[in-house]
PDB file of N, CA and C in Angstrom:
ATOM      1  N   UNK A   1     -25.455  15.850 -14.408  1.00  0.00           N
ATOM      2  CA  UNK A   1     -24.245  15.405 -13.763  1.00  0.00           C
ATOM      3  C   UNK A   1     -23.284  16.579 -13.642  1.00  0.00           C
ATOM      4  N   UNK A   2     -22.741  16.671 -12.641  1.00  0.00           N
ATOM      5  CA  UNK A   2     -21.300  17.129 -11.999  1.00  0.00           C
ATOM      6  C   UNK A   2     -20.329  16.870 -12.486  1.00  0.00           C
ATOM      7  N   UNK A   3     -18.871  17.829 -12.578  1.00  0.00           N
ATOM      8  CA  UNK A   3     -17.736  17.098 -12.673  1.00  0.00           C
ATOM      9  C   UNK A   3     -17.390  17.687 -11.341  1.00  0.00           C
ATOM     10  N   UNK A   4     -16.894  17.059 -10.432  1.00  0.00           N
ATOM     11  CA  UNK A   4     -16.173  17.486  -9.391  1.00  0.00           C
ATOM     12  C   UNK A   4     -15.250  16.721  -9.012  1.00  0.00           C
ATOM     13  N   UNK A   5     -14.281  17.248  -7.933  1.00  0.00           N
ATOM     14  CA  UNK A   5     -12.877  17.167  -7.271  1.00  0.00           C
ATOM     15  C   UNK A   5     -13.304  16.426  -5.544  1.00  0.00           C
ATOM     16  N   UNK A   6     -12.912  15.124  -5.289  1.00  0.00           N
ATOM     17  CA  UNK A   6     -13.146  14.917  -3.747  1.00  0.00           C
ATOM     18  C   UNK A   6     -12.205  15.833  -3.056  1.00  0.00           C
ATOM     19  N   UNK A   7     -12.062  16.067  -2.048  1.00  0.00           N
ATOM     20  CA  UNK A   7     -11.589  16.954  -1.513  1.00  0.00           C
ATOM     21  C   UNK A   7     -11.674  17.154   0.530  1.00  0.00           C
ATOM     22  N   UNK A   8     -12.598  16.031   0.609  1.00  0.00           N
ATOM     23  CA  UNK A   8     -12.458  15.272   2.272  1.00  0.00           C
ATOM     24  C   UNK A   8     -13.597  14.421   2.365  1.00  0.00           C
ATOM     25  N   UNK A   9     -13.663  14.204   3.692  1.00  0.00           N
ATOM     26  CA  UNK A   9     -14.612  12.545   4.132  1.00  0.00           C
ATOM     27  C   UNK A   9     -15.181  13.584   4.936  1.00  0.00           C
ATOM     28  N   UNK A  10     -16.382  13.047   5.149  1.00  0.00           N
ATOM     29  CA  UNK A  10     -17.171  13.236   6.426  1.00  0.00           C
ATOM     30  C   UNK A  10     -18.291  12.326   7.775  1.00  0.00           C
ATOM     31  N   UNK A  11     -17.295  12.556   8.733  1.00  0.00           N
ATOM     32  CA  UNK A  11     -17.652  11.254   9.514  1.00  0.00           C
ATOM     33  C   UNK A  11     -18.590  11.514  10.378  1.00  0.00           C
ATOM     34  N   UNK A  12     -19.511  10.634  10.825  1.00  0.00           N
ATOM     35  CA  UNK A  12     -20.624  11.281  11.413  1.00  0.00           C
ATOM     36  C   UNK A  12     -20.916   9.638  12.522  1.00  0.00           C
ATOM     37  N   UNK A  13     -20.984   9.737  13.558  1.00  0.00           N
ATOM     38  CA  UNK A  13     -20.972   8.628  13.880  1.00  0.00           C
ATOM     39  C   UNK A  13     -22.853   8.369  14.485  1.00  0.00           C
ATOM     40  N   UNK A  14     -22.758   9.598  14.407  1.00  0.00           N
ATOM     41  CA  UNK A  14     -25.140   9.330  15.053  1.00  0.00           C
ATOM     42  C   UNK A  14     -25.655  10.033  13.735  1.00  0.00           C
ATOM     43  N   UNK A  15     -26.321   9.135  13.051  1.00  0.00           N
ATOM     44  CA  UNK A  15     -27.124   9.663  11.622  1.00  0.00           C
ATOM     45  C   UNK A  15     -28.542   8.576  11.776  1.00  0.00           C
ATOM     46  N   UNK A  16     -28.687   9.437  10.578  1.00  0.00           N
ATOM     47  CA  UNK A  16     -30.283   8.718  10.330  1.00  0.00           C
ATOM     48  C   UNK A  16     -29.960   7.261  10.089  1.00  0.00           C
ATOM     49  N   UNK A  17     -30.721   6.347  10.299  1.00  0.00           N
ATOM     50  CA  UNK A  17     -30.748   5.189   9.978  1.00  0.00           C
ATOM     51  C   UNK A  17     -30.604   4.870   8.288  1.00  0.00           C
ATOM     52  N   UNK A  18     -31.249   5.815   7.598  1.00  0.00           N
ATOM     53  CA  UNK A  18     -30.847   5.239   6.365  1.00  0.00           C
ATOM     54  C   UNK A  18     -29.701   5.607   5.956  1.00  0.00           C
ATOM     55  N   UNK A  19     -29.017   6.394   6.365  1.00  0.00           N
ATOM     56  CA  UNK A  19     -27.034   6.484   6.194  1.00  0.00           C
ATOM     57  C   UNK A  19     -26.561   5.649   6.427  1.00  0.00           C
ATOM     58  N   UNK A  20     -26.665   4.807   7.042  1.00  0.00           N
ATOM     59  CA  UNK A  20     -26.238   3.451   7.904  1.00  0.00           C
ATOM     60  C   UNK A  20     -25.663   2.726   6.784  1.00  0.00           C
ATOM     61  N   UNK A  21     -24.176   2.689   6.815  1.00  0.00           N
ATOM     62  CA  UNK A  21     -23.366   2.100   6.150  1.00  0.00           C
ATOM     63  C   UNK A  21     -22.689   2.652   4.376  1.00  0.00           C
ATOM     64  N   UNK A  22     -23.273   4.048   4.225  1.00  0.00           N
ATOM     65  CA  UNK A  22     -22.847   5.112   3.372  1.00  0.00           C
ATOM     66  C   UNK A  22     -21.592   5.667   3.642  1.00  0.00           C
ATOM     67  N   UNK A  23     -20.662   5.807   2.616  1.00  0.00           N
ATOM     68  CA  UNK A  23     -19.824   6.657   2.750  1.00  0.00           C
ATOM     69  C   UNK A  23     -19.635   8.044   2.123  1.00  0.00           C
ATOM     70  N   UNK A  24     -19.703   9.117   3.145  1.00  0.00           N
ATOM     71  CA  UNK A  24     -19.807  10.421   2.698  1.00  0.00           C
ATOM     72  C   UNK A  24     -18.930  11.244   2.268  1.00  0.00           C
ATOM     73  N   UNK A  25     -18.749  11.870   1.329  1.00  0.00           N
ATOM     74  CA  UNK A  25     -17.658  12.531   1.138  1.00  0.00           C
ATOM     75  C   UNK A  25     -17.791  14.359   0.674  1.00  0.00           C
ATOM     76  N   UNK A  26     -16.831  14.495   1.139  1.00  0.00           N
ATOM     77  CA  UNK A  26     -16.745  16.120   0.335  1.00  0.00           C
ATOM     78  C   UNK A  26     -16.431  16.777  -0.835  1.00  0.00           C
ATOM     79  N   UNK A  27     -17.178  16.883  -1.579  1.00  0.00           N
ATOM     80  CA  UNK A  27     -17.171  17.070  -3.239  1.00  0.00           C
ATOM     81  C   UNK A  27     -16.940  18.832  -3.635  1.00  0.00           C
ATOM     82  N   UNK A  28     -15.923  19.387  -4.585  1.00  0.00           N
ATOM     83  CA  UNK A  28     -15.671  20.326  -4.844  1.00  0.00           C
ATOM     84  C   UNK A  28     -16.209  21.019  -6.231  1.00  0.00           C
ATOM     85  N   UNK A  29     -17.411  21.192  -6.841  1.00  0.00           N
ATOM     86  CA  UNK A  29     -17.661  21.293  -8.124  1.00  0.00           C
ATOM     87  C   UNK A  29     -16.209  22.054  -9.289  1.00  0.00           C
ATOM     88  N   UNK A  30     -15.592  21.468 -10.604  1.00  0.00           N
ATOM     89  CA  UNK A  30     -14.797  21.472 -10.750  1.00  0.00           C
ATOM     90  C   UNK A  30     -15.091  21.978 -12.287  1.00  0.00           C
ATOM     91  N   UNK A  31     -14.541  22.546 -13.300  1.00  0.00           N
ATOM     92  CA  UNK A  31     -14.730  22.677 -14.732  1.00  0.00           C
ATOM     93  C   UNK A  31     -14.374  21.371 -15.589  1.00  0.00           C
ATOM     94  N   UNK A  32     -14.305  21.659 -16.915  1.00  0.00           N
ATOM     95  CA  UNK A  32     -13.435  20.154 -17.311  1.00  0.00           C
ATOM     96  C   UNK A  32     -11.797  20.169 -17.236  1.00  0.00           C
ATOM     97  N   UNK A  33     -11.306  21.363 -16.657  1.00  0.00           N
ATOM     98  CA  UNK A  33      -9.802  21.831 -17.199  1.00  0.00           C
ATOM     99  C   UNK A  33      -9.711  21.507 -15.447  1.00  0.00           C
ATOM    100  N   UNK A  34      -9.990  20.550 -14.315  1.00  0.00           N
ATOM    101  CA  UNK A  34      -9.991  20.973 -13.341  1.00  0.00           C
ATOM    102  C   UNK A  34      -9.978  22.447 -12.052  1.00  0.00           C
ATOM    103  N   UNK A  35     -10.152  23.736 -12.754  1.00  0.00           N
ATOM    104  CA  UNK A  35     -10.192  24.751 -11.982  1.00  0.00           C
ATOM    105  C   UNK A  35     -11.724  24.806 -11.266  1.00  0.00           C
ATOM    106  N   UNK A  36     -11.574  25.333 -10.471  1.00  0.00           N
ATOM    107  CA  UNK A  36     -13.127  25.205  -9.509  1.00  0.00           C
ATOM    108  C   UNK A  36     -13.661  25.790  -9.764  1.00  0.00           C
ATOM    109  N   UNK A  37     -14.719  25.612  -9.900  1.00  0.00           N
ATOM    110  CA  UNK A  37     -16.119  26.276 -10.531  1.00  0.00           C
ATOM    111  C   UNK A  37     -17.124  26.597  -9.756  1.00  0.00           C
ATOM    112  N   UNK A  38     -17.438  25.733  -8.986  1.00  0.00           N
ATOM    113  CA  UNK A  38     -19.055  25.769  -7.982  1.00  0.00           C
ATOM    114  C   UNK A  38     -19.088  25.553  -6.605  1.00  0.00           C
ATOM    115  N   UNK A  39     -19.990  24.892  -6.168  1.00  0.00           N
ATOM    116  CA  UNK A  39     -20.110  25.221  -4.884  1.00  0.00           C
ATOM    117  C   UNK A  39     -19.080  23.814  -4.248  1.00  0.00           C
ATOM    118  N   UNK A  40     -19.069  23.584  -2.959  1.00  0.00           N
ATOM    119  CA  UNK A  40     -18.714  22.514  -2.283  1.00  0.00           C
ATOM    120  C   UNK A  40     -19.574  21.805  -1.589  1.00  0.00           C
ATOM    121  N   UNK A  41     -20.239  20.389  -1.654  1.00  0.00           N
ATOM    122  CA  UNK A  41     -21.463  19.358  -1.099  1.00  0.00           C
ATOM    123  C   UNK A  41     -20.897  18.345  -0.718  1.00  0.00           C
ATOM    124  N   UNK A  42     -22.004  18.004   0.319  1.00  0.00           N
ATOM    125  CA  UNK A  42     -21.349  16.500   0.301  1.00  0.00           C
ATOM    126  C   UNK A  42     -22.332  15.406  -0.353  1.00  0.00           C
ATOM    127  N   UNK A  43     -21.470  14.392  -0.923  1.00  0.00           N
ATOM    128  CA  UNK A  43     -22.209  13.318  -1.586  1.00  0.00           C
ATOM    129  C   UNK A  43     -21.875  11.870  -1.042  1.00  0.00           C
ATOM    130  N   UNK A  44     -23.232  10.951  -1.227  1.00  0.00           N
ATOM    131  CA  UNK A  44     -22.577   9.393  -0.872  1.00  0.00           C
ATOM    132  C   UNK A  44     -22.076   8.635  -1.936  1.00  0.00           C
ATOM    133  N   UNK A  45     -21.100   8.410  -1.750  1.00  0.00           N
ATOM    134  CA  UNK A  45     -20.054   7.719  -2.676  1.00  0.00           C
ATOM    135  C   UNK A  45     -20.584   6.236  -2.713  1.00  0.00           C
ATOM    136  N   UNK A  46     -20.557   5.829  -4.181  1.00  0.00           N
ATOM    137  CA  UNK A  46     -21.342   4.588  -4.392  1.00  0.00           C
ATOM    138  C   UNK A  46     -20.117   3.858  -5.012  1.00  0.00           C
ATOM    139  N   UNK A  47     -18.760   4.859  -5.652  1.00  0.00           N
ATOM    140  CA  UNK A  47     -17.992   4.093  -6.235  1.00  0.00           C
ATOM    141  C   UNK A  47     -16.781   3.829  -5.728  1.00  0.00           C
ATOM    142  N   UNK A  48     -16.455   4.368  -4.347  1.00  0.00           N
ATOM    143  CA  UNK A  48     -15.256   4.028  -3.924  1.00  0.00           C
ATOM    144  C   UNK A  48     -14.003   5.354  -4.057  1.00  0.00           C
ATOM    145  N   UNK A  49     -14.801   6.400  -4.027  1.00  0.00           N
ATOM    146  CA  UNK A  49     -13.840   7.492  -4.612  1.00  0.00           C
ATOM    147  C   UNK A  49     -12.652   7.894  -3.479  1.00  0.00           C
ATOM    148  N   UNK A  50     -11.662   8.589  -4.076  1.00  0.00           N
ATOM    149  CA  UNK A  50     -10.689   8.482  -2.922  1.00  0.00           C
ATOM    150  C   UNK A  50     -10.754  10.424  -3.103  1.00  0.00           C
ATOM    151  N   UNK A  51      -9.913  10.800  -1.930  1.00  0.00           N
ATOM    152  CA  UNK A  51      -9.630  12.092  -1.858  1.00  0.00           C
ATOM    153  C   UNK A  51      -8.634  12.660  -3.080  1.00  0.00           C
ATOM    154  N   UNK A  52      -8.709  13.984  -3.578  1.00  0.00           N
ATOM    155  CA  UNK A  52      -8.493  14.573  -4.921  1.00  0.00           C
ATOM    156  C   UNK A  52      -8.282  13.364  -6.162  1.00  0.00           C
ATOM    157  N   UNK A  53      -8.965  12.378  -6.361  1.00  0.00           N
ATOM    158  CA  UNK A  53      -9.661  12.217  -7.318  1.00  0.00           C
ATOM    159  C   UNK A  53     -10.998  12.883  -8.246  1.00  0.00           C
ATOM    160  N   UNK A  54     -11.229  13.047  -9.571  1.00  0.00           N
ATOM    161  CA  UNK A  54     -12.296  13.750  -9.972  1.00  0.00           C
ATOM    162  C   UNK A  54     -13.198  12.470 -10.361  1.00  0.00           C
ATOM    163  N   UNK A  55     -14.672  13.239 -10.006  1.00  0.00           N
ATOM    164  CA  UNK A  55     -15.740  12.041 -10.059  1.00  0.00           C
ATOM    165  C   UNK A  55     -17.144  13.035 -10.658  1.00  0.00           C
ATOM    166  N   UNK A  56     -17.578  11.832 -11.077  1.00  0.00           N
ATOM    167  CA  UNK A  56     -19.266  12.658 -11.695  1.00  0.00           C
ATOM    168  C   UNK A  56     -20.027  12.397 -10.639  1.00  0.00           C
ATOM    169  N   UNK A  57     -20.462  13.424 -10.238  1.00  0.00           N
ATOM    170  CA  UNK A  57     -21.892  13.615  -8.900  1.00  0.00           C
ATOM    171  C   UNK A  57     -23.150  13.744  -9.871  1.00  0.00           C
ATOM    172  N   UNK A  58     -24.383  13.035  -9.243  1.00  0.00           N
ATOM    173  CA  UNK A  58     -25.889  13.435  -9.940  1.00  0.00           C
ATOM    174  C   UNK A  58     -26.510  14.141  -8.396  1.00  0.00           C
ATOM    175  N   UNK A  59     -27.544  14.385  -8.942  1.00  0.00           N
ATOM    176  CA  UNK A  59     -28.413  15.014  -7.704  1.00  0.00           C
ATOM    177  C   UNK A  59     -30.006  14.771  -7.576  1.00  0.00           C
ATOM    178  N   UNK A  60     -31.202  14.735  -6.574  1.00  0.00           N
ATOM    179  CA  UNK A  60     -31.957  14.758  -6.275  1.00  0.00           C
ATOM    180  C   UNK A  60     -32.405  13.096  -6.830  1.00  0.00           C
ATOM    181  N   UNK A  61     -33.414  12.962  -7.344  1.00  0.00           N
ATOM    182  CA  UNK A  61     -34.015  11.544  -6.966  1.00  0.00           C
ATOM    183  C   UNK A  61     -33.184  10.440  -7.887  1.00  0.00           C
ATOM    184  N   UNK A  62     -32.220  10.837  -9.324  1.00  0.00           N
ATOM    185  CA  UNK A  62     -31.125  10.022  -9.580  1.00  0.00           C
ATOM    186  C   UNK A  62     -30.090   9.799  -8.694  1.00  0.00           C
ATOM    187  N   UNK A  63     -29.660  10.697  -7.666  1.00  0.00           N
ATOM    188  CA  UNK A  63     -29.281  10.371  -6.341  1.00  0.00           C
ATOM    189  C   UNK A  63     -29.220   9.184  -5.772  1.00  0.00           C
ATOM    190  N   UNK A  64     -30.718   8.865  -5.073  1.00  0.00           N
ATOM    191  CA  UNK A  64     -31.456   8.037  -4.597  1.00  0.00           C
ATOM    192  C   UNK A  64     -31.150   6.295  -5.165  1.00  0.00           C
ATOM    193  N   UNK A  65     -31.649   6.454  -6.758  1.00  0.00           N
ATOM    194  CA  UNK A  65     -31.504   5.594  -7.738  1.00  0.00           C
ATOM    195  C   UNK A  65     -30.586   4.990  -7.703  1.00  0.00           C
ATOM    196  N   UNK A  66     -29.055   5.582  -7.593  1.00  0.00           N
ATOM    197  CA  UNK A  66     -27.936   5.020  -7.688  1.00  0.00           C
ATOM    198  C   UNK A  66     -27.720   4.142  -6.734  1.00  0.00           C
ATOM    199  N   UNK A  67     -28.305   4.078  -5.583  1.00  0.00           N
ATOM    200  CA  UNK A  67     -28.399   3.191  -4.243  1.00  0.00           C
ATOM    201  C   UNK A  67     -29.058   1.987  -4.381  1.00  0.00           C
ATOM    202  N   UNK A  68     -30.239   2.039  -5.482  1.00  0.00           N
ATOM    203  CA  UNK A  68     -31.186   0.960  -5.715  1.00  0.00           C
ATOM    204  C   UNK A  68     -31.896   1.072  -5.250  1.00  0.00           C
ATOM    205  N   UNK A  69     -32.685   2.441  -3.977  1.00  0.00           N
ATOM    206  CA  UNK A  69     -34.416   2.618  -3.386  1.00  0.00           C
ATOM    207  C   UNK A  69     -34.388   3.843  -3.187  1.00  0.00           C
ATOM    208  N   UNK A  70     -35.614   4.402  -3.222  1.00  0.00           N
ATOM    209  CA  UNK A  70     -35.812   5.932  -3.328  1.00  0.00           C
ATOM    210  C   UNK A  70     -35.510   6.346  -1.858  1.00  0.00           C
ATOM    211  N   UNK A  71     -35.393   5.295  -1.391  1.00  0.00           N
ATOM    212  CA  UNK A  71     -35.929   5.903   0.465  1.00  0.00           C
ATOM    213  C   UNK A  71     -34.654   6.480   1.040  1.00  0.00           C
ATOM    214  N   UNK A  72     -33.326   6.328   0.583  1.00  0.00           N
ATOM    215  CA  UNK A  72     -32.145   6.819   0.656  1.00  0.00           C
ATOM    216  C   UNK A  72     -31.930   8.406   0.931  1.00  0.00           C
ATOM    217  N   UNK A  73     -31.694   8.301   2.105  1.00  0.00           N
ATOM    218  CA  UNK A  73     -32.132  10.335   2.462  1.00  0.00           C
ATOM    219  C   UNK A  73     -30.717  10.750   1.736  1.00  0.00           C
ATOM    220  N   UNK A  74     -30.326  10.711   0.574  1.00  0.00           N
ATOM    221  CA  UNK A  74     -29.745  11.304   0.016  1.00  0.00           C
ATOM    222  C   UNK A  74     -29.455  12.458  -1.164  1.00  0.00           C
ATOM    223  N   UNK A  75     -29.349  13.716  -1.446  1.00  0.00           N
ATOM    224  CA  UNK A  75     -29.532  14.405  -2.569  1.00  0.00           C
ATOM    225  C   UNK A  75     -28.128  14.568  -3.314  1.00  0.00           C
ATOM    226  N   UNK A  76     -27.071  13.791  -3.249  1.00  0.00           N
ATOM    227  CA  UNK A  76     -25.716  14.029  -3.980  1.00  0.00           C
ATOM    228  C   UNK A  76     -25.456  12.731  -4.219  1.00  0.00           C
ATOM    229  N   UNK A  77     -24.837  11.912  -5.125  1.00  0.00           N
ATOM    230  CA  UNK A  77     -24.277  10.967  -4.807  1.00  0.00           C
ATOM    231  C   UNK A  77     -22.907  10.954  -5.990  1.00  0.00           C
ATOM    232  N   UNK A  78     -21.967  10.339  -5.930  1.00  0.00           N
ATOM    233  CA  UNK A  78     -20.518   9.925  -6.564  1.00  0.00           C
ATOM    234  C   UNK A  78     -21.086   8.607  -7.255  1.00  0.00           C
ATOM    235  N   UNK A  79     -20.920   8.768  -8.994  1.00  0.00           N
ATOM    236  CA  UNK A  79     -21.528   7.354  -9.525  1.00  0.00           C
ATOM    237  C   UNK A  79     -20.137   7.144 -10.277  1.00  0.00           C
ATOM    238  N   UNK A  80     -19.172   8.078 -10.611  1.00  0.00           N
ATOM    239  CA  UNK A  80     -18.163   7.416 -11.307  1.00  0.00           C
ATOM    240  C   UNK A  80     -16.682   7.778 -11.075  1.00  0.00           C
ATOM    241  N   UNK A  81     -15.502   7.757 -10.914  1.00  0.00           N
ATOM    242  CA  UNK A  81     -14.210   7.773 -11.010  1.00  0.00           C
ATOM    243  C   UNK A  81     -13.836   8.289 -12.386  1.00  0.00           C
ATOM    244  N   UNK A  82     -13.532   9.658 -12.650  1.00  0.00           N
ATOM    245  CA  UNK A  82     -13.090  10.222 -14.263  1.00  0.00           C
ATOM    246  C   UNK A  82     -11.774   9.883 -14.150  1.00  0.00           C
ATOM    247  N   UNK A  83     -11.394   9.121 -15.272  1.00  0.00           N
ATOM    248  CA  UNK A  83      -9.899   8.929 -15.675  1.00  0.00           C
ATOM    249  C   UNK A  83      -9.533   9.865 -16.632  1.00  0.00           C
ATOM    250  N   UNK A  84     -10.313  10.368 -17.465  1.00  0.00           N
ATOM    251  CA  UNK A  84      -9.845  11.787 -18.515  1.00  0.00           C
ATOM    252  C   UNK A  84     -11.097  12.227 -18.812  1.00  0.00           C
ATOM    253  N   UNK A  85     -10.812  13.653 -19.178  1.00  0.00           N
ATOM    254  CA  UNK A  85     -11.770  14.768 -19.504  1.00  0.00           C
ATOM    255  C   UNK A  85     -11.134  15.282 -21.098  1.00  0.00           C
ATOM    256  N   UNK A  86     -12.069  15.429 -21.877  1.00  0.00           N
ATOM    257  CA  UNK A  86     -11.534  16.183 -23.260  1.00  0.00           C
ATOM    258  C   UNK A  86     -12.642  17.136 -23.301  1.00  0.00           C
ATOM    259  N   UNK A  87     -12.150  18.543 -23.303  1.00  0.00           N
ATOM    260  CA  UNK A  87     -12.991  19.552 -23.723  1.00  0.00           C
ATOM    261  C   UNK A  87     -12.583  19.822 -25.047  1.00  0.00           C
ATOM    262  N   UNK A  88     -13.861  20.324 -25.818  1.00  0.00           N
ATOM    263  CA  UNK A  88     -13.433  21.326 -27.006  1.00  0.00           C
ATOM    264  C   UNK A  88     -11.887  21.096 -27.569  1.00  0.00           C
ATOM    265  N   UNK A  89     -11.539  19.781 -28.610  1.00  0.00           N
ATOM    266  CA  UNK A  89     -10.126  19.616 -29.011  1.00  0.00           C
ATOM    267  C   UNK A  89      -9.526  20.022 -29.883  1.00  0.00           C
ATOM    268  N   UNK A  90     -10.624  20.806 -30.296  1.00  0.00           N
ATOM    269  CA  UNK A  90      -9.976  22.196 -31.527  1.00  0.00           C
ATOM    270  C   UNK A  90      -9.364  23.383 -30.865  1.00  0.00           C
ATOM    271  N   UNK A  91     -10.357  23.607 -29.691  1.00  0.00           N
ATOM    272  CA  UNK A  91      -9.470  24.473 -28.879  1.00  0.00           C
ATOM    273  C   UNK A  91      -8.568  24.557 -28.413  1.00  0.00           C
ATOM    274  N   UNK A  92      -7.905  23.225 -27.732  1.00  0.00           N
ATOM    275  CA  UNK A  92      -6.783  23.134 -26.783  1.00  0.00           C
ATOM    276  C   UNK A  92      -5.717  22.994 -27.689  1.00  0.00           C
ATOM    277  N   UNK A  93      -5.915  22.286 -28.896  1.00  0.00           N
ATOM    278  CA  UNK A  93      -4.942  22.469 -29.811  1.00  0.00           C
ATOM    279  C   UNK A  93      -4.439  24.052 -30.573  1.00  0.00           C
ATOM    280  N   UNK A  94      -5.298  25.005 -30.273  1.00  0.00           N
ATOM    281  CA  UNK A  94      -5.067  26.533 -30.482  1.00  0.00           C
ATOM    282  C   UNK A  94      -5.645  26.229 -32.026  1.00  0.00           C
ATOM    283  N   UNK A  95      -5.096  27.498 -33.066  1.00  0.00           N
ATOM    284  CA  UNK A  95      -5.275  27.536 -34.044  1.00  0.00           C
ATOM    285  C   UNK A  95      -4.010  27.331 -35.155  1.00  0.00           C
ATOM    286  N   UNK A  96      -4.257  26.729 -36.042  1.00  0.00           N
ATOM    287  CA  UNK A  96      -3.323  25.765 -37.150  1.00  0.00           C
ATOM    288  C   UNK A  96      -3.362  26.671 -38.303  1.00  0.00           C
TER     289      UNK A  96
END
């Protein structure tokens, strides 16, 4: 899994038939402190994600899975909405 940043939609109005009724979005790979880290993909959003919200992306045939059939020409997909991130909490607290 991904942590990434949405960051736009992408509308496509002639696609493959199995897109048919997916919503695509533009995903920003992100650290846990939100600064950007990786590349930019697009994924089908399974959970409703909105623009600069952060969300967990999977990839390749857990992709698929998240749809409920493999046949889903998809390799990104959005499975969750992050409400908080805690990295390392010894760290952020510095040293005592």
């Amino acid at each position: 899994m991904l942590i990434c940043k949405v960051v736009g939609h992408v509308w496509a109005t002639k696609k493959e038939e199995g897109l048919e009724g997916l919503k695509l979005m533009v995903v920003q790979e992100i650290d846990g402190t939100g600064r950007k880290k990786g590349n930019t993909f697009v994924a089908a959003d399974v959970v409703g994600a909105g623009i600069g919200e952060q969300v967990l992306t999977v990839s390749g045939s857990t992709a698929r899975k998240a749809f409920g059939r493999d046949t889903v020409p998809v390799d990104a997909a959005i499975v969750a909405i992050i409400d908080t991130v805690e990295v390392n909490r010894e760290a952020a607290r510095g040293s005592e």
